[in-house]
N, C-alpha and C. Protein backbone atom coordinates (compact mmCIF):
# COMPACT_ATOMS: atom_id res chain seq x y z
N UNK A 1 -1.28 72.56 10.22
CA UNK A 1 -0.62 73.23 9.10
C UNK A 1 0.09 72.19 8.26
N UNK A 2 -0.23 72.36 7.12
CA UNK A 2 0.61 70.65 6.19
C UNK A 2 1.70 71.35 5.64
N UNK A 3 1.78 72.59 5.41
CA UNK A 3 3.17 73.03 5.01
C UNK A 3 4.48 72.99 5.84
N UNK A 4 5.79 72.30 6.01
CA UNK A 4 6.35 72.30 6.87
C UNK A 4 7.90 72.42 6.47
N UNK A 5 9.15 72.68 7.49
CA UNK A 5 10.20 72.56 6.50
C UNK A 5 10.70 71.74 5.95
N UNK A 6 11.86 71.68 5.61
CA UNK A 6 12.46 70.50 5.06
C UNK A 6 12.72 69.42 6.28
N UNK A 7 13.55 69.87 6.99
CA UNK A 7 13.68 68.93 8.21
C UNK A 7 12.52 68.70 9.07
N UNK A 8 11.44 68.83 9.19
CA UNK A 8 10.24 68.20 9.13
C UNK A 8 9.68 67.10 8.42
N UNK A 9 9.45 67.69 7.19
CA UNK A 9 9.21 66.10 6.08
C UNK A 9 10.06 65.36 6.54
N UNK A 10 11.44 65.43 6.46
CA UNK A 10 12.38 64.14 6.83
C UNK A 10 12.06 63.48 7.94
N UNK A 11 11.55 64.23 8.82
CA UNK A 11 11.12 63.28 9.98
C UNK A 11 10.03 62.71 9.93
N UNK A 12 9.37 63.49 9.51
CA UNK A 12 7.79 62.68 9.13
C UNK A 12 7.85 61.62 8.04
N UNK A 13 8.38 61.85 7.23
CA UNK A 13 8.38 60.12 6.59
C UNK A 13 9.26 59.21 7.11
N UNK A 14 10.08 59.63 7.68
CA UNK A 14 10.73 58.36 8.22
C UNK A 14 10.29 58.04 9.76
N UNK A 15 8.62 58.41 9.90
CA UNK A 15 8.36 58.30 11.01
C UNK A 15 7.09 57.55 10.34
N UNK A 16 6.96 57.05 9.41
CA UNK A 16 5.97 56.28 8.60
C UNK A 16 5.01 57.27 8.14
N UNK A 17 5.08 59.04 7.76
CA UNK A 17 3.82 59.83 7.40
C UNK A 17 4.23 59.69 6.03
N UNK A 18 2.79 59.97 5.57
CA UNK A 18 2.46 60.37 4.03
C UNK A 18 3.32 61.94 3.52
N UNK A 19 3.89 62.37 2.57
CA UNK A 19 4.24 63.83 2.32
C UNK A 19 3.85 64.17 1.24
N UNK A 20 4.11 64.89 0.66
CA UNK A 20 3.95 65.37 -0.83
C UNK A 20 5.11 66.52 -1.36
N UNK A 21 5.62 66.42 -2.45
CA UNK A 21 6.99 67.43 -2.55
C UNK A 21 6.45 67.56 -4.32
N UNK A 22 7.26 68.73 -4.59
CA UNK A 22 7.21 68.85 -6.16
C UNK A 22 8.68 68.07 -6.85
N UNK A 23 8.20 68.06 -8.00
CA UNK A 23 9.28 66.83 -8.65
C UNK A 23 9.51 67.91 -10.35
N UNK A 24 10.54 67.10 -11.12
CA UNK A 24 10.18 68.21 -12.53
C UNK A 24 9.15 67.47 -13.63
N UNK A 25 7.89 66.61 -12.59
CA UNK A 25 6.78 66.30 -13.99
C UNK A 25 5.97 66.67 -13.20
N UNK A 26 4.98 66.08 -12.05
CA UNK A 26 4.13 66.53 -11.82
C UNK A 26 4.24 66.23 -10.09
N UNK A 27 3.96 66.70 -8.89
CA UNK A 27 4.47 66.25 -7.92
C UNK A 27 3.88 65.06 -7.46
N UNK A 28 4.87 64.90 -6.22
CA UNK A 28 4.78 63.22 -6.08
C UNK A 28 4.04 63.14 -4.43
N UNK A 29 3.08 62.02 -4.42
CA UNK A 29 3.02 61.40 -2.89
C UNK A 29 3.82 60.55 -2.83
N UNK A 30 4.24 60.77 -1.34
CA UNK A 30 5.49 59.74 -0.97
C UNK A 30 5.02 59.13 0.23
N UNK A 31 6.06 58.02 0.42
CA UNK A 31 5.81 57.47 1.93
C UNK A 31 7.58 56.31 1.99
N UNK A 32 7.89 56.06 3.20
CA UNK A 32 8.87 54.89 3.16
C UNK A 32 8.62 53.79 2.41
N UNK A 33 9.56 53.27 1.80
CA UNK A 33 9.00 52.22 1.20
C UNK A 33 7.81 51.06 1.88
N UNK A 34 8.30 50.95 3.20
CA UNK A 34 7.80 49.84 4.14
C UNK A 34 6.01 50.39 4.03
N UNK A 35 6.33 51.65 3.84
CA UNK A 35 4.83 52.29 4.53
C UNK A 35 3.87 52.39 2.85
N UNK A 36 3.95 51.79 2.23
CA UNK A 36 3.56 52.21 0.70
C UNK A 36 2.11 51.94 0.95
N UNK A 37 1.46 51.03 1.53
CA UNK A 37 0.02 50.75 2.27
C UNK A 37 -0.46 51.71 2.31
N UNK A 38 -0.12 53.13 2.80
CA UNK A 38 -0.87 54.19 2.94
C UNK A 38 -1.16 54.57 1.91
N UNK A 39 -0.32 54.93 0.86
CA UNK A 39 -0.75 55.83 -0.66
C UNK A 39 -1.65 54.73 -0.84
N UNK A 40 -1.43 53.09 -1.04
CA UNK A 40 -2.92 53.20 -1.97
C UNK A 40 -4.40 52.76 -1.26
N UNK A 41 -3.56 53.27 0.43
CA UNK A 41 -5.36 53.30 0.99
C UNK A 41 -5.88 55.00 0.55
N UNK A 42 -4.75 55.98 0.56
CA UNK A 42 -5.36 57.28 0.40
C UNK A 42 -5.51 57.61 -1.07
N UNK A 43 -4.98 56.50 -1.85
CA UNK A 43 -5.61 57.55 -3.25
C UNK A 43 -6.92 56.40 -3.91
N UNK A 44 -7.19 55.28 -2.81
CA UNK A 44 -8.46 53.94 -2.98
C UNK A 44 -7.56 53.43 -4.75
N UNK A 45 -6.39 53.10 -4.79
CA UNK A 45 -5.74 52.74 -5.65
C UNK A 45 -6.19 50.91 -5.69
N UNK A 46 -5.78 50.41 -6.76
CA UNK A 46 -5.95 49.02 -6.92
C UNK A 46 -4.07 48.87 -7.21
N UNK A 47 -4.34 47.63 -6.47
CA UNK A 47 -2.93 46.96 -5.68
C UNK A 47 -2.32 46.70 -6.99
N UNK A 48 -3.21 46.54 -8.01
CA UNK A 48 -2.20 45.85 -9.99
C UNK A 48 -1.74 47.02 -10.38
N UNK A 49 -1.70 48.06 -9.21
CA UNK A 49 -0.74 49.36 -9.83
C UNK A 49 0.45 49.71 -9.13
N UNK A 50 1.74 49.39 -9.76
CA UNK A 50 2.31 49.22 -8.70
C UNK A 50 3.26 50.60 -8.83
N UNK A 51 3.68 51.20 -7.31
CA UNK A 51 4.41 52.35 -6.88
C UNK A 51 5.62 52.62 -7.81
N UNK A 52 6.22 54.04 -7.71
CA UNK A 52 7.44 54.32 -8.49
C UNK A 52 8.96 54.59 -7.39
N UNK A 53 9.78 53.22 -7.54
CA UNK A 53 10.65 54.25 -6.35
C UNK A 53 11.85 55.60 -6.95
N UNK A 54 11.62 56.60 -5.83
CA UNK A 54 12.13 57.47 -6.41
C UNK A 54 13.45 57.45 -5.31
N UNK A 55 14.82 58.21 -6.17
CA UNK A 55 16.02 58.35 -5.29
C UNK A 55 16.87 59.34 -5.53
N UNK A 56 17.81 59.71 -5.13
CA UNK A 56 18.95 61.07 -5.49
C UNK A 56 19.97 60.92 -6.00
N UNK A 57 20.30 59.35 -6.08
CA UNK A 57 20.61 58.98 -7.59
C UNK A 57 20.84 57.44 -7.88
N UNK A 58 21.45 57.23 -8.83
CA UNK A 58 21.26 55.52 -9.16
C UNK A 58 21.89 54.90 -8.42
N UNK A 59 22.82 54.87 -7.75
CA UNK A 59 23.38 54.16 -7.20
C UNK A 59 22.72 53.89 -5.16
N UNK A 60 21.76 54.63 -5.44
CA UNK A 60 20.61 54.54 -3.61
C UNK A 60 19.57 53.68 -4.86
N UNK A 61 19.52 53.47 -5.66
CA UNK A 61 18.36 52.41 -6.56
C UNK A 61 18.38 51.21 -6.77
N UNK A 62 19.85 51.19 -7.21
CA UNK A 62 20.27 49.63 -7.29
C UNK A 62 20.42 48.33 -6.96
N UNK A 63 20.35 48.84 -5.10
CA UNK A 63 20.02 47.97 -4.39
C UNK A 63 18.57 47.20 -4.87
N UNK A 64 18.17 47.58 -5.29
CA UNK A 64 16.78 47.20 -5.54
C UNK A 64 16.39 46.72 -6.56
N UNK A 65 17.79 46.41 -7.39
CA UNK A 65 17.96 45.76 -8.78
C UNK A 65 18.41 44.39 -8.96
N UNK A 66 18.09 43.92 -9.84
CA UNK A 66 18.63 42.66 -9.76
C UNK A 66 19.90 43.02 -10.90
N UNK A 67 21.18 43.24 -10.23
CA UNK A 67 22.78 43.93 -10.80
C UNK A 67 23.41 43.20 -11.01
N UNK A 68 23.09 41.38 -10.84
CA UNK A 68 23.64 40.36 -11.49
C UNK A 68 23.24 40.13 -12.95
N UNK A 69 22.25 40.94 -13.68
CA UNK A 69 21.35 40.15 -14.33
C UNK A 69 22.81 40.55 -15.65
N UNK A 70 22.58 40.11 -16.85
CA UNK A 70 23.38 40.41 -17.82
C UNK A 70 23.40 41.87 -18.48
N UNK A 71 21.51 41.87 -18.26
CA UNK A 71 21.57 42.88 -18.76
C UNK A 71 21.98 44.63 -17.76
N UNK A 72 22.32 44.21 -16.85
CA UNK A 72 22.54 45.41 -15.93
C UNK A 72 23.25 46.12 -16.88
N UNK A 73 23.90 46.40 -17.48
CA UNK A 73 25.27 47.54 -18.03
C UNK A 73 23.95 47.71 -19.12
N UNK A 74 23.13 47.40 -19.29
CA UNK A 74 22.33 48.02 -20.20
C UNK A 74 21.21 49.08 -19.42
N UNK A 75 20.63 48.91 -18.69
CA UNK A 75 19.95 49.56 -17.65
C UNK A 75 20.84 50.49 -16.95
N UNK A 76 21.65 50.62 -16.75
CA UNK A 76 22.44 51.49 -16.16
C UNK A 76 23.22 52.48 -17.08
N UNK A 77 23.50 52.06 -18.54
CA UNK A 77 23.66 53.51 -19.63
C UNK A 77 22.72 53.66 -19.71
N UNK A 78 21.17 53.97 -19.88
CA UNK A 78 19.83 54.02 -19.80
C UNK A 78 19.49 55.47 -18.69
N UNK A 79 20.04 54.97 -17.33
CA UNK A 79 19.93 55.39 -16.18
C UNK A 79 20.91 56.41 -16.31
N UNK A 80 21.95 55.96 -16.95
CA UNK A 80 23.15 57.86 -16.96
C UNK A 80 22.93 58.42 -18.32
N UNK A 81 22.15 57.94 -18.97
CA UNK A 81 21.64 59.35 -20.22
C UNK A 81 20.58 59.75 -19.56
N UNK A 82 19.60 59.03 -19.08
CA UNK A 82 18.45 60.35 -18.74
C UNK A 82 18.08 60.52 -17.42
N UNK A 83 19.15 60.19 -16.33
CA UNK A 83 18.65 60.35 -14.73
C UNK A 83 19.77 61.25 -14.56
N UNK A 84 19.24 62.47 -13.89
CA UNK A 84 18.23 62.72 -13.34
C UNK A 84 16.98 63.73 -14.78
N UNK A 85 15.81 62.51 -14.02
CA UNK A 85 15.03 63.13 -15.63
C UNK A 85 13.99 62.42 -14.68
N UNK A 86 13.28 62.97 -16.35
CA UNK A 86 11.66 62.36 -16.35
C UNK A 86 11.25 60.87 -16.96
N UNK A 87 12.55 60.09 -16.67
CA UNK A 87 12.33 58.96 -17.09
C UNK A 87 12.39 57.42 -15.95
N UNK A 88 11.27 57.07 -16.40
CA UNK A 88 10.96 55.98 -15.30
C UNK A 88 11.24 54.37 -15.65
N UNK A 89 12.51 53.65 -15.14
CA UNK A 89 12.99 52.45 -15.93
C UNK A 89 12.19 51.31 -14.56
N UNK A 90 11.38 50.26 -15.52
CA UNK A 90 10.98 49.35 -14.64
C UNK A 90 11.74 47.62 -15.23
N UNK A 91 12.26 47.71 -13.79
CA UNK A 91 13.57 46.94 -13.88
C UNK A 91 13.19 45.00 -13.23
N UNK A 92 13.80 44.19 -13.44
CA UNK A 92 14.06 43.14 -12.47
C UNK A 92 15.06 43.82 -11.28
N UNK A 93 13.29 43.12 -10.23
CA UNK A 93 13.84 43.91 -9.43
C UNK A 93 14.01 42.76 -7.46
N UNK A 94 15.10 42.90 -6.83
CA UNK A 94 14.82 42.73 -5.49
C UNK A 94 15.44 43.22 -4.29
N UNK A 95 15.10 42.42 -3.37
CA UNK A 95 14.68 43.20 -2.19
C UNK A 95 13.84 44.33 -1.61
N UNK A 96 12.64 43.83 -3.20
CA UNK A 96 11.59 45.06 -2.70
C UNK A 96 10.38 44.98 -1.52
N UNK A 97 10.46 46.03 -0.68
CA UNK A 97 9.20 45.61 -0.24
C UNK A 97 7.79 45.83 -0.35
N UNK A 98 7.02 44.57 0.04
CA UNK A 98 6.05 44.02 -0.33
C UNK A 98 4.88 45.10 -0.80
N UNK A 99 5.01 45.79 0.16
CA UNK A 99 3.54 47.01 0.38
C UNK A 99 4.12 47.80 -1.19
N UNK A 100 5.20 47.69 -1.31
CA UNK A 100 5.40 48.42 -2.80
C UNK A 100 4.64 47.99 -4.14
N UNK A 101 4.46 46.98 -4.49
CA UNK A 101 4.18 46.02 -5.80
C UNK A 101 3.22 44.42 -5.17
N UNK A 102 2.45 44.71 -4.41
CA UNK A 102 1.22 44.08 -4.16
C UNK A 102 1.19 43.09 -4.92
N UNK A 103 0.89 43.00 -6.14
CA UNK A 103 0.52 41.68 -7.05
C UNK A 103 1.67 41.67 -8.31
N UNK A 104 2.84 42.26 -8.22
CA UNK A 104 3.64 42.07 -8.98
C UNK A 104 4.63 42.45 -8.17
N UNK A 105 5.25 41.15 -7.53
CA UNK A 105 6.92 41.51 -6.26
C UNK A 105 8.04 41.51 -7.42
N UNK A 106 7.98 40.92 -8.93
CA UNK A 106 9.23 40.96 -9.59
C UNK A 106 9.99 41.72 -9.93
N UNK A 107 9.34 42.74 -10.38
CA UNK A 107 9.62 44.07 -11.11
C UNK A 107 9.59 45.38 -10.03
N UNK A 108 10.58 45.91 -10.54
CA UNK A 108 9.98 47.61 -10.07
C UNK A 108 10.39 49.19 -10.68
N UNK A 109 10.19 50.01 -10.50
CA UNK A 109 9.85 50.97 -10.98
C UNK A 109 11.01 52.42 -10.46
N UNK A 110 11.85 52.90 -11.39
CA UNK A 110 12.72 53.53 -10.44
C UNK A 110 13.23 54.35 -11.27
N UNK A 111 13.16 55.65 -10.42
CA UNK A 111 13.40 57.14 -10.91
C UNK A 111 14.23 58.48 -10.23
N UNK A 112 14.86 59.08 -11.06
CA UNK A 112 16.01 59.63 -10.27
C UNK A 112 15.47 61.08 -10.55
N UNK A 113 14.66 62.36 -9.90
CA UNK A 113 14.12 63.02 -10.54
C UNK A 113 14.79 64.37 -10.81
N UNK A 114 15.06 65.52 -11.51
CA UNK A 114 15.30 66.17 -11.95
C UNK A 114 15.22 68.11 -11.23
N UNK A 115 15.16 67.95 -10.24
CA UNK A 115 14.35 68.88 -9.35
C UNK A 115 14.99 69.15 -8.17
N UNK A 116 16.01 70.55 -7.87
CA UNK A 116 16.90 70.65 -6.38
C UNK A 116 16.08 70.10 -5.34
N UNK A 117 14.93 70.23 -5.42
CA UNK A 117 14.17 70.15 -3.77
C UNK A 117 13.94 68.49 -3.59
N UNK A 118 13.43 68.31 -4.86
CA UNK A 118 13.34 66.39 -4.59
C UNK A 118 14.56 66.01 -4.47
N UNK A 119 15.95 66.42 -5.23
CA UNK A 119 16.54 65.28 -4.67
C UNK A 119 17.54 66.19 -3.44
N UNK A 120 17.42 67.32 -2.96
CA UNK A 120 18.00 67.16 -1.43
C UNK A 120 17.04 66.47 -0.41
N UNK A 121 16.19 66.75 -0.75
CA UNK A 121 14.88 65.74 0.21
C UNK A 121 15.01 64.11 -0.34
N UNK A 122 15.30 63.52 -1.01
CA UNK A 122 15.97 62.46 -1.28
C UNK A 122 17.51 62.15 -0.57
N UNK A 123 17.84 63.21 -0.84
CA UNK A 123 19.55 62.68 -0.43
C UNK A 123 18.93 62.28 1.35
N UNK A 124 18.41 62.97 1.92
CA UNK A 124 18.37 62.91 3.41
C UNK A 124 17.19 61.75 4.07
N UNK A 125 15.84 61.14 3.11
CA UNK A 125 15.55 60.02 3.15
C UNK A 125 15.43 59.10 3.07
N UNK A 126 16.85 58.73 1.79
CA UNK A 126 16.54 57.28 0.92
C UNK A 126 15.82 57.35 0.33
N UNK A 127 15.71 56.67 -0.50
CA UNK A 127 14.83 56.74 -1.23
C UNK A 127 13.40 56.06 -1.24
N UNK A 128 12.28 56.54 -1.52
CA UNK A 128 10.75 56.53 -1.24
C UNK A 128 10.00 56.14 -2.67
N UNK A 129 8.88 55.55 -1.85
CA UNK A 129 7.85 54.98 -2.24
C UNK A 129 6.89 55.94 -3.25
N UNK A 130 6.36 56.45 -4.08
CA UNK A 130 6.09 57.46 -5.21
C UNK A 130 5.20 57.63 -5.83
N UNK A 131 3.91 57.87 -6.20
CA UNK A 131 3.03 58.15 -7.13
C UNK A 131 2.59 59.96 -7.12
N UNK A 132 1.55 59.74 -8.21
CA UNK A 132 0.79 61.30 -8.58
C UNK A 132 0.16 61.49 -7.62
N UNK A 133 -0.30 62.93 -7.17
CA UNK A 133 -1.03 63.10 -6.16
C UNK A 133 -2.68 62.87 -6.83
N UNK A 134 -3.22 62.40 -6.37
CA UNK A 134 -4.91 62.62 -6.57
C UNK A 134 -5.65 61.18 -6.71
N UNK A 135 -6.85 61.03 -5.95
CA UNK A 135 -7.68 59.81 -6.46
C UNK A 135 -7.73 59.45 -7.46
N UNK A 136 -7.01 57.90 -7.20
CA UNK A 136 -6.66 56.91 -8.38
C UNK A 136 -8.25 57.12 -9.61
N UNK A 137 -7.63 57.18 -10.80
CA UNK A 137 -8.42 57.18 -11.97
C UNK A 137 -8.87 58.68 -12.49
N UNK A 138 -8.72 60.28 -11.54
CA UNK A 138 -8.68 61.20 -11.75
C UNK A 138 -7.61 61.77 -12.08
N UNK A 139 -7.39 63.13 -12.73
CA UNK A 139 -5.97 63.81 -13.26
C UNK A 139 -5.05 64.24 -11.58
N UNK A 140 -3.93 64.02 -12.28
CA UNK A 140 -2.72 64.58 -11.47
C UNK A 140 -2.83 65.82 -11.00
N UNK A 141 -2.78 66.53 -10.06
CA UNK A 141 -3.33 67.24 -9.11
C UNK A 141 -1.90 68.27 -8.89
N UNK A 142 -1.40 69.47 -9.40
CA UNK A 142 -0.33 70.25 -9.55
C UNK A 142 -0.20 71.51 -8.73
N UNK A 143 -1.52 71.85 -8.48
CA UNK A 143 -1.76 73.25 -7.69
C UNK A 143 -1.50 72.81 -6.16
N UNK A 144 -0.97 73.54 -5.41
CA UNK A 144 -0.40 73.35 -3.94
C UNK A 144 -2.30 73.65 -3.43
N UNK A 145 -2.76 74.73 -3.88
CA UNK A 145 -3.74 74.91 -3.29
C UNK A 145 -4.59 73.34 -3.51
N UNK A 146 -4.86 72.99 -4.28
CA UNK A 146 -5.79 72.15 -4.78
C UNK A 146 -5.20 70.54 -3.68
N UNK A 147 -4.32 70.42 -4.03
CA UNK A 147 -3.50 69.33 -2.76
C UNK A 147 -4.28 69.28 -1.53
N UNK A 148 -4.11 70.82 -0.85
CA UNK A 148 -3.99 70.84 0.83
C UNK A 148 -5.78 70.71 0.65
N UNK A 149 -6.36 71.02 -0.24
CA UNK A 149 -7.71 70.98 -0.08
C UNK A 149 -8.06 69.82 -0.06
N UNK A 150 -7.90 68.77 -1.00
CA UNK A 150 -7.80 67.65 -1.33
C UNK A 150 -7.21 66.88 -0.65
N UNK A 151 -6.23 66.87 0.11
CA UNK A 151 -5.36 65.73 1.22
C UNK A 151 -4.98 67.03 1.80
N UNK A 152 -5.19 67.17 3.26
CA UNK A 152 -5.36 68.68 4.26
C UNK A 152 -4.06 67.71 4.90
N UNK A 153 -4.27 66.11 5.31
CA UNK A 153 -3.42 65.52 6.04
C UNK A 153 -2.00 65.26 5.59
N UNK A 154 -1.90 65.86 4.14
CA UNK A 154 -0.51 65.18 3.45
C UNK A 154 0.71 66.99 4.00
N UNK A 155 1.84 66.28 4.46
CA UNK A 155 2.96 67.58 4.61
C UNK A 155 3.21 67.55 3.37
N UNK A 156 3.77 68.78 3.32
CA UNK A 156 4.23 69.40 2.08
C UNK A 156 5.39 70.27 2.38
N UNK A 157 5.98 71.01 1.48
CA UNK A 157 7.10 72.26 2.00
C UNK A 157 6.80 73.08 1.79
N UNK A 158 7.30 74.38 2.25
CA UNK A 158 6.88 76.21 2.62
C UNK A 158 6.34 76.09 0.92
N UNK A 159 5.08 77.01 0.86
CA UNK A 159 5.57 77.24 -0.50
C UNK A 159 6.82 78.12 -1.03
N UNK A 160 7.38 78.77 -0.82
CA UNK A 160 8.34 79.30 -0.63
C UNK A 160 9.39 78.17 -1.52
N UNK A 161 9.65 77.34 -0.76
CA UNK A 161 10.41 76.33 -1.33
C UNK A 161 10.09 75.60 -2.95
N UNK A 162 8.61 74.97 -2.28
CA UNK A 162 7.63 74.65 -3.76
C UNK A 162 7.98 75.23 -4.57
N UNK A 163 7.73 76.28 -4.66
CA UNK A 163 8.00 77.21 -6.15
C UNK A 163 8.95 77.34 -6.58
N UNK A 164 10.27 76.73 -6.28
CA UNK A 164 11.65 76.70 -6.87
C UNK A 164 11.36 76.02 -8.15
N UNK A 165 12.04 76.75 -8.87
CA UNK A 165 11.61 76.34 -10.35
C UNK A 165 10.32 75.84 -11.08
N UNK A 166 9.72 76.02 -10.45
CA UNK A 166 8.10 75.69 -10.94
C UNK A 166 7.62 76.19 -11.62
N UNK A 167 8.25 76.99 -12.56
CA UNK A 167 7.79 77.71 -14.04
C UNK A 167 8.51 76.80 -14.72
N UNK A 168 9.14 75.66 -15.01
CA UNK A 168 9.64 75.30 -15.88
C UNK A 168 8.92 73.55 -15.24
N UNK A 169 7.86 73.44 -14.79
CA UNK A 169 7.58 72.22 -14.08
C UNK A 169 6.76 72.01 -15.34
N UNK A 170 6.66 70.44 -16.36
CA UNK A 170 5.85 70.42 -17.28
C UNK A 170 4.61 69.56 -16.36
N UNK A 171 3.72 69.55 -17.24
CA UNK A 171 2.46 69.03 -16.44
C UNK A 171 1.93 67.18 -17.13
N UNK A 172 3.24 67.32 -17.51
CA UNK A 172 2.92 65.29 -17.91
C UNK A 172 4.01 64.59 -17.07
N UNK A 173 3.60 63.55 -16.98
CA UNK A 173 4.54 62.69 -15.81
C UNK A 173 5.84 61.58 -16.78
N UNK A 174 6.43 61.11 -15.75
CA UNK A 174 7.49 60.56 -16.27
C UNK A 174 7.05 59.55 -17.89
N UNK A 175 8.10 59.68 -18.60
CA UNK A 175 7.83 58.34 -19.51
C UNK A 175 8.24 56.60 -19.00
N UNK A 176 7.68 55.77 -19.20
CA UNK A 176 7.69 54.56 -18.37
C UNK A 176 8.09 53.39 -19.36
N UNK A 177 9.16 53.18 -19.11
CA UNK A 177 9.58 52.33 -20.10
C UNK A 177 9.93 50.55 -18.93
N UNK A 178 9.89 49.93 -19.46
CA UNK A 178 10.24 48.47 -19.20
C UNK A 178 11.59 47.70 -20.15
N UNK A 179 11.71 46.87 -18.86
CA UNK A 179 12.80 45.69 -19.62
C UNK A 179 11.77 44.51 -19.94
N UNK A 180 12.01 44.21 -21.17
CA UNK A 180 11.20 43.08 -21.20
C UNK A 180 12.33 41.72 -21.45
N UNK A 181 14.07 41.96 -21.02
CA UNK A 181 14.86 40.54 -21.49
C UNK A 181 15.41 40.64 -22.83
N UNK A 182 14.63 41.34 -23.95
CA UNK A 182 14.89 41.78 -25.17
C UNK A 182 15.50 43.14 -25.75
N UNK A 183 14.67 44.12 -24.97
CA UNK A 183 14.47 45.12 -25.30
C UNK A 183 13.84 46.19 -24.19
N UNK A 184 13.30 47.68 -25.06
CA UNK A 184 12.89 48.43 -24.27
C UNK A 184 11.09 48.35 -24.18
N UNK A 185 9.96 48.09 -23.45
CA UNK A 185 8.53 48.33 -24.32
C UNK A 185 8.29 49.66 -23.40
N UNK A 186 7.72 50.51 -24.34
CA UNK A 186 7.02 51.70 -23.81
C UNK A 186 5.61 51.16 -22.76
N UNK A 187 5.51 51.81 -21.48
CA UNK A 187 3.99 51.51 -21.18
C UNK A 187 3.39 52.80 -20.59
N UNK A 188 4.49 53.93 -20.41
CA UNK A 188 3.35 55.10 -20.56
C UNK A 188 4.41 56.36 -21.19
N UNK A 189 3.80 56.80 -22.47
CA UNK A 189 4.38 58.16 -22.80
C UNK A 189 3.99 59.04 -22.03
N UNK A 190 5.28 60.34 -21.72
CA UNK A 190 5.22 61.30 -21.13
C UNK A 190 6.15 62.49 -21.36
N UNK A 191 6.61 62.98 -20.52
CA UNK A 191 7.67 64.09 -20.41
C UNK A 191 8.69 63.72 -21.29
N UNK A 192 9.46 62.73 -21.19
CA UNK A 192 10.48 62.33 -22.17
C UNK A 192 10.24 61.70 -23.51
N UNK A 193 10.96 62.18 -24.43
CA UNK A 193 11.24 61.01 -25.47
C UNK A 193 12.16 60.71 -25.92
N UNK A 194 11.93 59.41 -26.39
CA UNK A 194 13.11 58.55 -26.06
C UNK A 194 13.62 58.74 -27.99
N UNK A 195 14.79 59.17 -28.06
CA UNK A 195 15.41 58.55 -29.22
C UNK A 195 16.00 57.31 -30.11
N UNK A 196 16.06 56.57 -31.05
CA UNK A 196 16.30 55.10 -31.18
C UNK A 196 16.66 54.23 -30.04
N UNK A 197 15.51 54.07 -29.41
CA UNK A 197 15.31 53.23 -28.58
C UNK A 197 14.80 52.02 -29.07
N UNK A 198 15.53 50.72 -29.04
CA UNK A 198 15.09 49.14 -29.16
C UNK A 198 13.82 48.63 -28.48
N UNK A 199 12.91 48.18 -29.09
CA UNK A 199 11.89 48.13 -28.15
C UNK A 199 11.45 46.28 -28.90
């Protein structure tokens, strides 16, 4: 049965399993950070794509920032106008691990999401390792049914739970913005937009 409760998933990813939870863009596969190897053996992903970490709020992220840099107080008003959101800031980043960002260890990717169920299931794992559900290069995969058919092996929660707010779940994924040292560069529009933003 891949549907399970909450205190289930928690044990299962922090027992190195794959899960799957709904988020407010499109839901997410997860795994421990350490364990990120699995998502991109199960979605046959290429390693130059690198994971999103997700958390319950900025301050379980930061660690994972480089918070000396100058520009931190800029990334972090960034992070308290639109977290918890659909916005994904890819930061200088360390102490990441490896299985996360394969061919790019500098940078990383970090999101605080918008959704009761992700982030009490956040508050109780730390924060995790993150992408869309579905084989890399096909669409994002939203239907619970379509999931368990598609990955039978990934846990999930009651639907019961799932469906908490899931009439208001939009079906585009985070917007992905970068530091480039200068400024902001867009590298994927989505759910958010950004207002006079420096780029």
């Amino acid at each position: 049965m891949s549907q399970v409760s909450m205190a289930e998933l928690v044990v299962a990813v922090r027992a190195g399993q794959l899960i799957c939870f709904p988020t407010d863009t499109v839901p997410a596969l997860a795994a421990a950070p350490t364990q990120a190897e699995q998502i991109y053996a199960l979605k046959q992903r290429q390693a130059n794509k690198p994971l999103i970490l997700m958390g319950a709020k900025a301050a379980d992220l930061w660690p994972f920032v480089q918070t000396e840099n100058p520009a931190f107080s800029t990334w972090a008003e960034m992070a308290q106008r639109y977290w918890p959101g659909a916005l994904t800031l890819v930061l200088p980043g360390c102490n990441i691990p490896p299985a996360m960002t394969p061919l790019n260890p500098g940078t990383i990717g970090l999101r605080v999401p918008c959704h009761p169920l992700a982030l009490a299931l956040l508050q109780q794992t730390g924060p995790l390792a993150t992408t869309s559900v579905n084989r890399s290069g096909l669409p994002a995969l939203t239907d619970v049914k379509e999931i368990e058919t598609t990955f039978p092996q990934l846990l999930m929660p009651l639907a019961a739970e799932w469906q908490m707010n899931q009439e208001t779940q939009p079906s585009l994924p985070s917007t992905v913005i970068a530091w480039t040292g200068q400024g902001w560069q867009t590298l994927r529009a989505g759910a958010v937009t950004l207002h006079g933003m420096t780029t």
